[in-house]
PDB file of N, CA and C in Angstrom:
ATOM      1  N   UNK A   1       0.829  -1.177   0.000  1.00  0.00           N
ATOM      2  CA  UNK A   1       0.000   0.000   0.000  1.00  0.00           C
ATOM      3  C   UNK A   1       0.879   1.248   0.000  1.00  0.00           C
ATOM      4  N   UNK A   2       0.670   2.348  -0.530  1.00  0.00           N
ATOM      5  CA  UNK A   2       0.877   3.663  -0.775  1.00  0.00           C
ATOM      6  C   UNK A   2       1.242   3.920   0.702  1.00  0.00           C
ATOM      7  N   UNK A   3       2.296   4.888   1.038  1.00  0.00           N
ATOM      8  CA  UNK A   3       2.443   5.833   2.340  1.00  0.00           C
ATOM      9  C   UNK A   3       1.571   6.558   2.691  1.00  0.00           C
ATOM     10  N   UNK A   4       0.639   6.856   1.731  1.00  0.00           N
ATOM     11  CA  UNK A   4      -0.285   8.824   1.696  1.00  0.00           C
ATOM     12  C   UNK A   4      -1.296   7.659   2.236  1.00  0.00           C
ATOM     13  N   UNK A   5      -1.749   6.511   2.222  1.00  0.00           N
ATOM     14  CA  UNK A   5      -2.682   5.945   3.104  1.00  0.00           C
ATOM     15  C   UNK A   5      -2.342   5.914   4.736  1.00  0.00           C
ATOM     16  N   UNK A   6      -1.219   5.270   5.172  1.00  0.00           N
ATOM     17  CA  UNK A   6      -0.483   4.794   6.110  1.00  0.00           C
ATOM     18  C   UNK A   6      -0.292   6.503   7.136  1.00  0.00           C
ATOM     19  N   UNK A   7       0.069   7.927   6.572  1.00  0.00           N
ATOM     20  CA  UNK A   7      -0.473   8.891   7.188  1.00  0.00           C
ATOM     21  C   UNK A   7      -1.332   9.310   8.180  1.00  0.00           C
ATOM     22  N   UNK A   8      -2.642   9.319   7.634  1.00  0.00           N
ATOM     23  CA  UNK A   8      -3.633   9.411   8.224  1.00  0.00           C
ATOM     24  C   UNK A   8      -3.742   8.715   9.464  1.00  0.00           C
ATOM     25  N   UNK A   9      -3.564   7.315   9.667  1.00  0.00           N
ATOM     26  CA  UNK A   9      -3.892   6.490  10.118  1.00  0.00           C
ATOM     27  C   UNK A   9      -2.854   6.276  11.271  1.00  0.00           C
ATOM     28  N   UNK A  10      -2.129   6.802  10.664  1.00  0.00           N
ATOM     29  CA  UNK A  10      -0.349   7.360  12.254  1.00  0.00           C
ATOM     30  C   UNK A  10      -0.892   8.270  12.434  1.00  0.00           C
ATOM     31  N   UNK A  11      -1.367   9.443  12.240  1.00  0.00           N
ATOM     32  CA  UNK A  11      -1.911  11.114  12.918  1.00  0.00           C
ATOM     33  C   UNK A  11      -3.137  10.639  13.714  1.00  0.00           C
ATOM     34  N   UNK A  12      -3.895   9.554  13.642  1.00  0.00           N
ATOM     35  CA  UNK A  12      -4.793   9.558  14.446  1.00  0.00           C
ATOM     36  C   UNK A  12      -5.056   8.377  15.289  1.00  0.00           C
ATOM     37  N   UNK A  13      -3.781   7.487  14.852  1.00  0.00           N
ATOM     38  CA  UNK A  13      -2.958   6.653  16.250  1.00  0.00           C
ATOM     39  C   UNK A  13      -2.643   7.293  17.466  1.00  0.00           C
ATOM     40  N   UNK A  14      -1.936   8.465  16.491  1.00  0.00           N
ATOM     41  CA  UNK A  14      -1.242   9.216  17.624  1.00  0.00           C
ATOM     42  C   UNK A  14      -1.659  10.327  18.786  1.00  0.00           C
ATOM     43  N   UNK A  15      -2.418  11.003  17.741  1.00  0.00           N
ATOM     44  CA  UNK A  15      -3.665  11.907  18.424  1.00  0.00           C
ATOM     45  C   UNK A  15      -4.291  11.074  19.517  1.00  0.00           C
ATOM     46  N   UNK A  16      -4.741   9.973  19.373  1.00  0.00           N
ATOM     47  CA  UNK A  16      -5.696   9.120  20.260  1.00  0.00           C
ATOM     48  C   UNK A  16      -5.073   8.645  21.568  1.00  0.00           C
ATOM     49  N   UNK A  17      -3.716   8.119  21.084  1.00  0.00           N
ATOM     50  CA  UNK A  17      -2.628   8.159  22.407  1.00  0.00           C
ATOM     51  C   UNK A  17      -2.305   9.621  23.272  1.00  0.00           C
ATOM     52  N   UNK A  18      -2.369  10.363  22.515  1.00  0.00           N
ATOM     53  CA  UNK A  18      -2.005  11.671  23.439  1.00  0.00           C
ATOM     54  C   UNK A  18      -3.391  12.088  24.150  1.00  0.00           C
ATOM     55  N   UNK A  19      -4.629  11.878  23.449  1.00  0.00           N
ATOM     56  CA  UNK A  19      -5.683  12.130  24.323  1.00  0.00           C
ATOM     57  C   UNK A  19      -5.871  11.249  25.288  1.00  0.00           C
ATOM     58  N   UNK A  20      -5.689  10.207  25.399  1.00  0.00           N
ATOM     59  CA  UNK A  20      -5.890   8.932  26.595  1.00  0.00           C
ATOM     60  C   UNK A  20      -4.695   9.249  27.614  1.00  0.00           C
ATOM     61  N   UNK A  21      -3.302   9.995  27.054  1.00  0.00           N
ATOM     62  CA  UNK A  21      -1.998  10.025  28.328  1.00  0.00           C
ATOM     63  C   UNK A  21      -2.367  11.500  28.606  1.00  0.00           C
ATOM     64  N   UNK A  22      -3.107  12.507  28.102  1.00  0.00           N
ATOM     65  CA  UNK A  22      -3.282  13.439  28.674  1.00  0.00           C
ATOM     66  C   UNK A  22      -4.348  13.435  29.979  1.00  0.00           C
ATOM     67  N   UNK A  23      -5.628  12.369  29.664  1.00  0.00           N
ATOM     68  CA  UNK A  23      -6.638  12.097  30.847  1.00  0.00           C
ATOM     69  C   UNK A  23      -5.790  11.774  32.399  1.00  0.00           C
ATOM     70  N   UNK A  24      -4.901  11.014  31.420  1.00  0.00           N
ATOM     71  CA  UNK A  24      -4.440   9.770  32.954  1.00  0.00           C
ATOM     72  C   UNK A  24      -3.266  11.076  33.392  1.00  0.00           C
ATOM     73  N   UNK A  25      -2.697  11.638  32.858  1.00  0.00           N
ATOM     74  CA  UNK A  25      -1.964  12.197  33.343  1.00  0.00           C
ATOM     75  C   UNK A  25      -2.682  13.750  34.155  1.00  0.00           C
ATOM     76  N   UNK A  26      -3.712  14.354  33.933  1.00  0.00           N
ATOM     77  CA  UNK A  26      -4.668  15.097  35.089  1.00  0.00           C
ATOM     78  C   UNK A  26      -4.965  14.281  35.957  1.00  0.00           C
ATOM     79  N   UNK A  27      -5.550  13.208  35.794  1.00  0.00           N
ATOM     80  CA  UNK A  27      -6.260  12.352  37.112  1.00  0.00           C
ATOM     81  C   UNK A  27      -4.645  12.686  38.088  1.00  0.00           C
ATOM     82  N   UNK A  28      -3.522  11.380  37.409  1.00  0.00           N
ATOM     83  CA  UNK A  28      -1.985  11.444  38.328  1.00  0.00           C
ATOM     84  C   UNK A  28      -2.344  12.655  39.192  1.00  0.00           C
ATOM     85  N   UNK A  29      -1.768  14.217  38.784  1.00  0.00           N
ATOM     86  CA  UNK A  29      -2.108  15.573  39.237  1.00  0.00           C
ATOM     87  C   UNK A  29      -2.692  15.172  40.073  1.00  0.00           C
ATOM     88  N   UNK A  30      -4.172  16.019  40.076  1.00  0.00           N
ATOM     89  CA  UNK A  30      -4.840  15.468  41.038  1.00  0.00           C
ATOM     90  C   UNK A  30      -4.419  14.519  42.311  1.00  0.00           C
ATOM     91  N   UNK A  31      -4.569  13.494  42.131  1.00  0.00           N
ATOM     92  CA  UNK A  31      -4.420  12.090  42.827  1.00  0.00           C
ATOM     93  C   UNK A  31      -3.334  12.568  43.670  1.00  0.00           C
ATOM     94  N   UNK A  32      -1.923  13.292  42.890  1.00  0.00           N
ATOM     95  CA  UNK A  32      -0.747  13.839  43.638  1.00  0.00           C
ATOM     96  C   UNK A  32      -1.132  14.830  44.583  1.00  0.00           C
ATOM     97  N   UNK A  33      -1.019  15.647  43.974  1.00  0.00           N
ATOM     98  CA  UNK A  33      -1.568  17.285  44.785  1.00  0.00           C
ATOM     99  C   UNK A  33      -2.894  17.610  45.314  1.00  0.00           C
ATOM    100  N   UNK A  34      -3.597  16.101  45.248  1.00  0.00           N
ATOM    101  CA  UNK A  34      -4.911  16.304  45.794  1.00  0.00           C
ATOM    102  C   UNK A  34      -5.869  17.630  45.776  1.00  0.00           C
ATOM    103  N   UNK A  35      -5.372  18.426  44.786  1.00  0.00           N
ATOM    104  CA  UNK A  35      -6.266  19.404  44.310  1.00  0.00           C
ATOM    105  C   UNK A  35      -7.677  19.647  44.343  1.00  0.00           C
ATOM    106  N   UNK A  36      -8.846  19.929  45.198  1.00  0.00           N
ATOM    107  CA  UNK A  36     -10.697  19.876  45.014  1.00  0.00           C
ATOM    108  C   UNK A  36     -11.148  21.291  45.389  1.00  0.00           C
ATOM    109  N   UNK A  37     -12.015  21.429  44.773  1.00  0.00           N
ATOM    110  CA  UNK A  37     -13.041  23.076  44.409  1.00  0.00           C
ATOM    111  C   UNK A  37     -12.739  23.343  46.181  1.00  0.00           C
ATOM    112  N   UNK A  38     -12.872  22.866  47.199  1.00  0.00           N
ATOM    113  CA  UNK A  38     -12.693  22.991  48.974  1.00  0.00           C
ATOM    114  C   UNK A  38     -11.274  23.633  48.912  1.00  0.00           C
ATOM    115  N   UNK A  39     -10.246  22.902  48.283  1.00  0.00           N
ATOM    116  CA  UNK A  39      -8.783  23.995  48.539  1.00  0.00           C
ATOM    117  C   UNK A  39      -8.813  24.854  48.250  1.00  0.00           C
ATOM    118  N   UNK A  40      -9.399  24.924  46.951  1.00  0.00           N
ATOM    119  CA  UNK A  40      -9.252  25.699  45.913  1.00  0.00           C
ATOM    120  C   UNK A  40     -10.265  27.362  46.446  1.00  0.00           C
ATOM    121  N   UNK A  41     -11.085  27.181  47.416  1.00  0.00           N
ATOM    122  CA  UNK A  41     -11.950  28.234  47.747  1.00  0.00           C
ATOM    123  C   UNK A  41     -11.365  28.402  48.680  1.00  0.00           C
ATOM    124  N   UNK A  42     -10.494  27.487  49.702  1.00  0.00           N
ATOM    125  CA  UNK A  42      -9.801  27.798  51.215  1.00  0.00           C
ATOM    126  C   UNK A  42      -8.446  29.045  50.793  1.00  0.00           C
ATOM    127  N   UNK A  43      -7.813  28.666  50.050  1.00  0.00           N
ATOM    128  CA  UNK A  43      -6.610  29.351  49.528  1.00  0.00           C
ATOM    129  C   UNK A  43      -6.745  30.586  48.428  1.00  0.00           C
ATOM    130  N   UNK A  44      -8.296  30.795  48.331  1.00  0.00           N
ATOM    131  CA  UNK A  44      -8.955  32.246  47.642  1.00  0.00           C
ATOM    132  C   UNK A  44      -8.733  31.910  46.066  1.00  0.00           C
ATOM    133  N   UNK A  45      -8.456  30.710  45.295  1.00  0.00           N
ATOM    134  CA  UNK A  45      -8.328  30.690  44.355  1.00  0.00           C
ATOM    135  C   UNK A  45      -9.164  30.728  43.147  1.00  0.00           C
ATOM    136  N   UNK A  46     -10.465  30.511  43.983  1.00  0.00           N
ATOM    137  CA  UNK A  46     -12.041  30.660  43.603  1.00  0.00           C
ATOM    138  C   UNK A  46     -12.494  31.425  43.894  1.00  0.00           C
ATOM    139  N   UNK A  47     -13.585  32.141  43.621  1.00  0.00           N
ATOM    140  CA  UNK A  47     -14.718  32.616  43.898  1.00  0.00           C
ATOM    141  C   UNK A  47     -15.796  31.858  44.069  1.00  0.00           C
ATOM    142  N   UNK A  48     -16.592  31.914  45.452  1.00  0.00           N
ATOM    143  CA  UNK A  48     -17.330  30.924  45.951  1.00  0.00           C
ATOM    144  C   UNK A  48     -18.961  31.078  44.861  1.00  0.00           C
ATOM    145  N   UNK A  49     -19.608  30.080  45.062  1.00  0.00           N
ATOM    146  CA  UNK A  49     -20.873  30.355  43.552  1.00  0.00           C
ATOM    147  C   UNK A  49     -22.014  30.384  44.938  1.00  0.00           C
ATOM    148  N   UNK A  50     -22.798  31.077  44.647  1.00  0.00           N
ATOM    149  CA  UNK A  50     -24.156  31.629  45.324  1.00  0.00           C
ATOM    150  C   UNK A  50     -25.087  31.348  44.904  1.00  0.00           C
ATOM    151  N   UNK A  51     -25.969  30.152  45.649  1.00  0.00           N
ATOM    152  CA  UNK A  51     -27.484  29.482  45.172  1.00  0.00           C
ATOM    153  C   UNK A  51     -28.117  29.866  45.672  1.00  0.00           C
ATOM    154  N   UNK A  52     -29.244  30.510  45.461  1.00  0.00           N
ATOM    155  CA  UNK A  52     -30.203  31.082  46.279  1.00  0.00           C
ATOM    156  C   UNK A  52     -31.349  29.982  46.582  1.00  0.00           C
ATOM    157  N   UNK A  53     -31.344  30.318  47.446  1.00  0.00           N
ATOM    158  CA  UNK A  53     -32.675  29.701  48.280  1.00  0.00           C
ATOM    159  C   UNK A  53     -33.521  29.406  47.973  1.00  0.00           C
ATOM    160  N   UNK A  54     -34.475  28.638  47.734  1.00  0.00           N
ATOM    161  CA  UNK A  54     -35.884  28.348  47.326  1.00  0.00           C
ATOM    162  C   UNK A  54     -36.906  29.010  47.961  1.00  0.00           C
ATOM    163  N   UNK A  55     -37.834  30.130  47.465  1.00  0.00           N
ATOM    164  CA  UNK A  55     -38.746  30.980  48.599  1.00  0.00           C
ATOM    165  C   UNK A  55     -39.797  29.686  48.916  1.00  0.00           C
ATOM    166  N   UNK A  56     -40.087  29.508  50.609  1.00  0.00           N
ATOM    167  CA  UNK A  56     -40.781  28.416  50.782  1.00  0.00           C
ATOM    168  C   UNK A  56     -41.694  28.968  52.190  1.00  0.00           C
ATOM    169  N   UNK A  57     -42.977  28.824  51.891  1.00  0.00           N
ATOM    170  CA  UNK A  57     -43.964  29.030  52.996  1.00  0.00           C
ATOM    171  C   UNK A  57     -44.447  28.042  53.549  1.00  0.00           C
ATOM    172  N   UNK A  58     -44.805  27.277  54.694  1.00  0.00           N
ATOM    173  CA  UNK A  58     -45.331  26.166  54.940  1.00  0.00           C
ATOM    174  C   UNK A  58     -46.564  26.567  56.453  1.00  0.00           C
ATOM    175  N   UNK A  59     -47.507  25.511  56.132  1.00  0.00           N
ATOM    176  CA  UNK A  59     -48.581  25.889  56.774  1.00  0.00           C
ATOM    177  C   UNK A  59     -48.958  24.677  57.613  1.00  0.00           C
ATOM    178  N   UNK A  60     -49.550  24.720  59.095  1.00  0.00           N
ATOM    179  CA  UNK A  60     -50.113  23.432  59.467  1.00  0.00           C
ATOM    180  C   UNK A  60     -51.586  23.142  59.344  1.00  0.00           C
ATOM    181  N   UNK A  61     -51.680  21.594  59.151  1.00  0.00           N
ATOM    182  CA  UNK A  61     -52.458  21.421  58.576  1.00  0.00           C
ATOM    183  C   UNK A  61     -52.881  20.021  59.521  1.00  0.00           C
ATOM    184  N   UNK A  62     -54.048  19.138  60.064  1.00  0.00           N
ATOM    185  CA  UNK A  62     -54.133  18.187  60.509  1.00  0.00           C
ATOM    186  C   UNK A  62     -53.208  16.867  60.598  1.00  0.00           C
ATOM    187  N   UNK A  63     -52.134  16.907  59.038  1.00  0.00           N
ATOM    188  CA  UNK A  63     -51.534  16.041  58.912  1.00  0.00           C
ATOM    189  C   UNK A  63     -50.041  16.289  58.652  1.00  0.00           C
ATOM    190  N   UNK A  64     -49.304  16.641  57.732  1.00  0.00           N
ATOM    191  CA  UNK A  64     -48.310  16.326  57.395  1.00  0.00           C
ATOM    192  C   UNK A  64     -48.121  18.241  57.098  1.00  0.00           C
ATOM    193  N   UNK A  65     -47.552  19.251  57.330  1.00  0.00           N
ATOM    194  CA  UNK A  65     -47.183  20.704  56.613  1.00  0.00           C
ATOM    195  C   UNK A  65     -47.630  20.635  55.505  1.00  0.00           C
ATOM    196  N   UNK A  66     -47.858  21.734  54.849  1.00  0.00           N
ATOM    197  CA  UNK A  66     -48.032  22.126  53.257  1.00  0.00           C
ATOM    198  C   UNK A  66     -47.425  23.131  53.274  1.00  0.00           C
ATOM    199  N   UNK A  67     -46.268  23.065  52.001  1.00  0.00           N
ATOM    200  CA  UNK A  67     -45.549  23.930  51.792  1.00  0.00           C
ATOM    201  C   UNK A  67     -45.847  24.834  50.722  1.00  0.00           C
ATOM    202  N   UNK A  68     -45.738  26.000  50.207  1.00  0.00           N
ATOM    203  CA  UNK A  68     -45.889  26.527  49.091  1.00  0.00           C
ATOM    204  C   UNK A  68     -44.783  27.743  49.008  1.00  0.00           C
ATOM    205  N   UNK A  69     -44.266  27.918  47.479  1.00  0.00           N
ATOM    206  CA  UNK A  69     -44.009  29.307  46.935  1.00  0.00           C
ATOM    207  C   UNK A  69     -44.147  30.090  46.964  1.00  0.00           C
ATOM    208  N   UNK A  70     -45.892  30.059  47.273  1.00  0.00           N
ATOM    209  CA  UNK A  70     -46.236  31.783  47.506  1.00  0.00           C
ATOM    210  C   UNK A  70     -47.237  31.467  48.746  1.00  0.00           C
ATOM    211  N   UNK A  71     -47.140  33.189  49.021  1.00  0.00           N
ATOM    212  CA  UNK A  71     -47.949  33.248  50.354  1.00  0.00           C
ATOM    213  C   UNK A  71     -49.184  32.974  50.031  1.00  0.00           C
ATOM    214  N   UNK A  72     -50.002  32.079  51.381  1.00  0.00           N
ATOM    215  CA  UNK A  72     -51.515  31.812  50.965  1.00  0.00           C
ATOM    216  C   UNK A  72     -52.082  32.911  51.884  1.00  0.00           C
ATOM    217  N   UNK A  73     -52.281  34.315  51.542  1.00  0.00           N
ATOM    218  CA  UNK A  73     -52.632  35.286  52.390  1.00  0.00           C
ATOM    219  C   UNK A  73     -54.101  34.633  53.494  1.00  0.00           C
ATOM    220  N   UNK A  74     -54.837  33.812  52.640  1.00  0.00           N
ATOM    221  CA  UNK A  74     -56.275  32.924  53.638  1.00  0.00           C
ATOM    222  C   UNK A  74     -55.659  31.930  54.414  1.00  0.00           C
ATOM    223  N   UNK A  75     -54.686  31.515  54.468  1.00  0.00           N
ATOM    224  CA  UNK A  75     -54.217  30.802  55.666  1.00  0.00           C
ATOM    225  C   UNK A  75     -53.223  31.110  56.521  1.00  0.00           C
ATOM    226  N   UNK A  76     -52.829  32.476  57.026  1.00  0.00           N
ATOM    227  CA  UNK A  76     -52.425  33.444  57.295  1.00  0.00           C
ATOM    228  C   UNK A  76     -51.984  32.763  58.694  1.00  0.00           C
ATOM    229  N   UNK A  77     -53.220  32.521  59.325  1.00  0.00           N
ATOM    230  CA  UNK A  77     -53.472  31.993  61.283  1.00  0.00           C
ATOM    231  C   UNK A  77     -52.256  30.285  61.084  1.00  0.00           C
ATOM    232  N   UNK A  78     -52.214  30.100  60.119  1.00  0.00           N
ATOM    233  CA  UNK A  78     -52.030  28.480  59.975  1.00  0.00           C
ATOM    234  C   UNK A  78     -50.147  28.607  59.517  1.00  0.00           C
ATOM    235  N   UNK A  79     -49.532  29.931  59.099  1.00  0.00           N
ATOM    236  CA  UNK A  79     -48.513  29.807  59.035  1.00  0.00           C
ATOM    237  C   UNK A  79     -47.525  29.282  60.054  1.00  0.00           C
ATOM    238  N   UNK A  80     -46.547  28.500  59.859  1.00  0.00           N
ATOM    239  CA  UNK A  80     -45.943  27.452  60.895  1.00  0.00           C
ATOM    240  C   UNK A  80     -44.188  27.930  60.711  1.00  0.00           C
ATOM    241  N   UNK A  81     -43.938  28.275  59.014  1.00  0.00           N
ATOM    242  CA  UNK A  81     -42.624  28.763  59.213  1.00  0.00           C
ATOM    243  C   UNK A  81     -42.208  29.513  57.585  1.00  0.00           C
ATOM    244  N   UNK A  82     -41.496  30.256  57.012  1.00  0.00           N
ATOM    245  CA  UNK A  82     -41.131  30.351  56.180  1.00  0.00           C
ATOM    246  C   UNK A  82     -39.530  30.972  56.154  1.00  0.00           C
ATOM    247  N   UNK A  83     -39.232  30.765  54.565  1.00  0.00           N
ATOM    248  CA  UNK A  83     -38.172  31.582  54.041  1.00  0.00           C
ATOM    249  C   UNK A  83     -38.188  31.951  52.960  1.00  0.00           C
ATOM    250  N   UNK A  84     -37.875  33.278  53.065  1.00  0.00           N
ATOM    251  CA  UNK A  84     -38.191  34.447  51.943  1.00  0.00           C
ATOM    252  C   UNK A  84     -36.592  35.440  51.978  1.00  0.00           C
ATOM    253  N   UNK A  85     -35.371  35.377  51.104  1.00  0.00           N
ATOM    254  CA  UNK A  85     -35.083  36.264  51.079  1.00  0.00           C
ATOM    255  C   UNK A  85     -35.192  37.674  51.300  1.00  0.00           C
ATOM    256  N   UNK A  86     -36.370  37.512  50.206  1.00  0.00           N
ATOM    257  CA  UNK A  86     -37.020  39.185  49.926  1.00  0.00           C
ATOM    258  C   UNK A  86     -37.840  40.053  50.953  1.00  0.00           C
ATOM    259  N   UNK A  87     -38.496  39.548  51.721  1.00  0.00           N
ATOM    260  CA  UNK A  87     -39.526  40.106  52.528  1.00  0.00           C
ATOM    261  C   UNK A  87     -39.488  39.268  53.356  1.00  0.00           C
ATOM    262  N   UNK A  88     -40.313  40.169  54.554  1.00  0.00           N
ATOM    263  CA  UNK A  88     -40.646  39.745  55.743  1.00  0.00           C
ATOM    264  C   UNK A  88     -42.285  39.713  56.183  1.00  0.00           C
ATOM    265  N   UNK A  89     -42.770  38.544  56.142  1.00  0.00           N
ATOM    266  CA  UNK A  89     -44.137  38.387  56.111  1.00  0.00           C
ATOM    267  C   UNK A  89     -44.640  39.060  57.951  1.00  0.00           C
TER     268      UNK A  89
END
């Protein structure tokens, strides 16, 4: 067979080896220097990410709470607990 076949087929031998020793060789890292998002925010190297809260109202009820999203202004007497960033009921 021709060389100009045999090409291709070494560039993406090779490519494929360097992507498989590049994986194993981050994990190594890692694994070494034990590197995780926890150091990485202890030593200021991050900026920490901010989830906000779920707004949650909950009410009692004979059986089990009912919770809701929004305020049930008619069950007002029956409120048991909430959290609301925004306001203060």
């Amino acid at each position: 067979m021709k060389a100009s076949f045999y090409a291709p087929l070494t560039a993406a031998l090779l490519l494929a080896v360097l992507f498989l020793a590049g994986c194993e060789s981050v994990d190594r890292f890692t694994a070494r220097h034990g590197w995780t998002e926890e150091k990485m925010l202890a030593m200021g190297w991050l900026g920490g990410r901010y989830i906000p809260a779920k707004t949650i109202y909950c009410y009692h009820t004979i059986g089990q709470p009912e919770c809701f999203e929004t305020i049930q202004p008619a069950e007002r007497s029956r409120l048991i607990g909430y959290f609301d960033d925004g306001i203060a009921y």
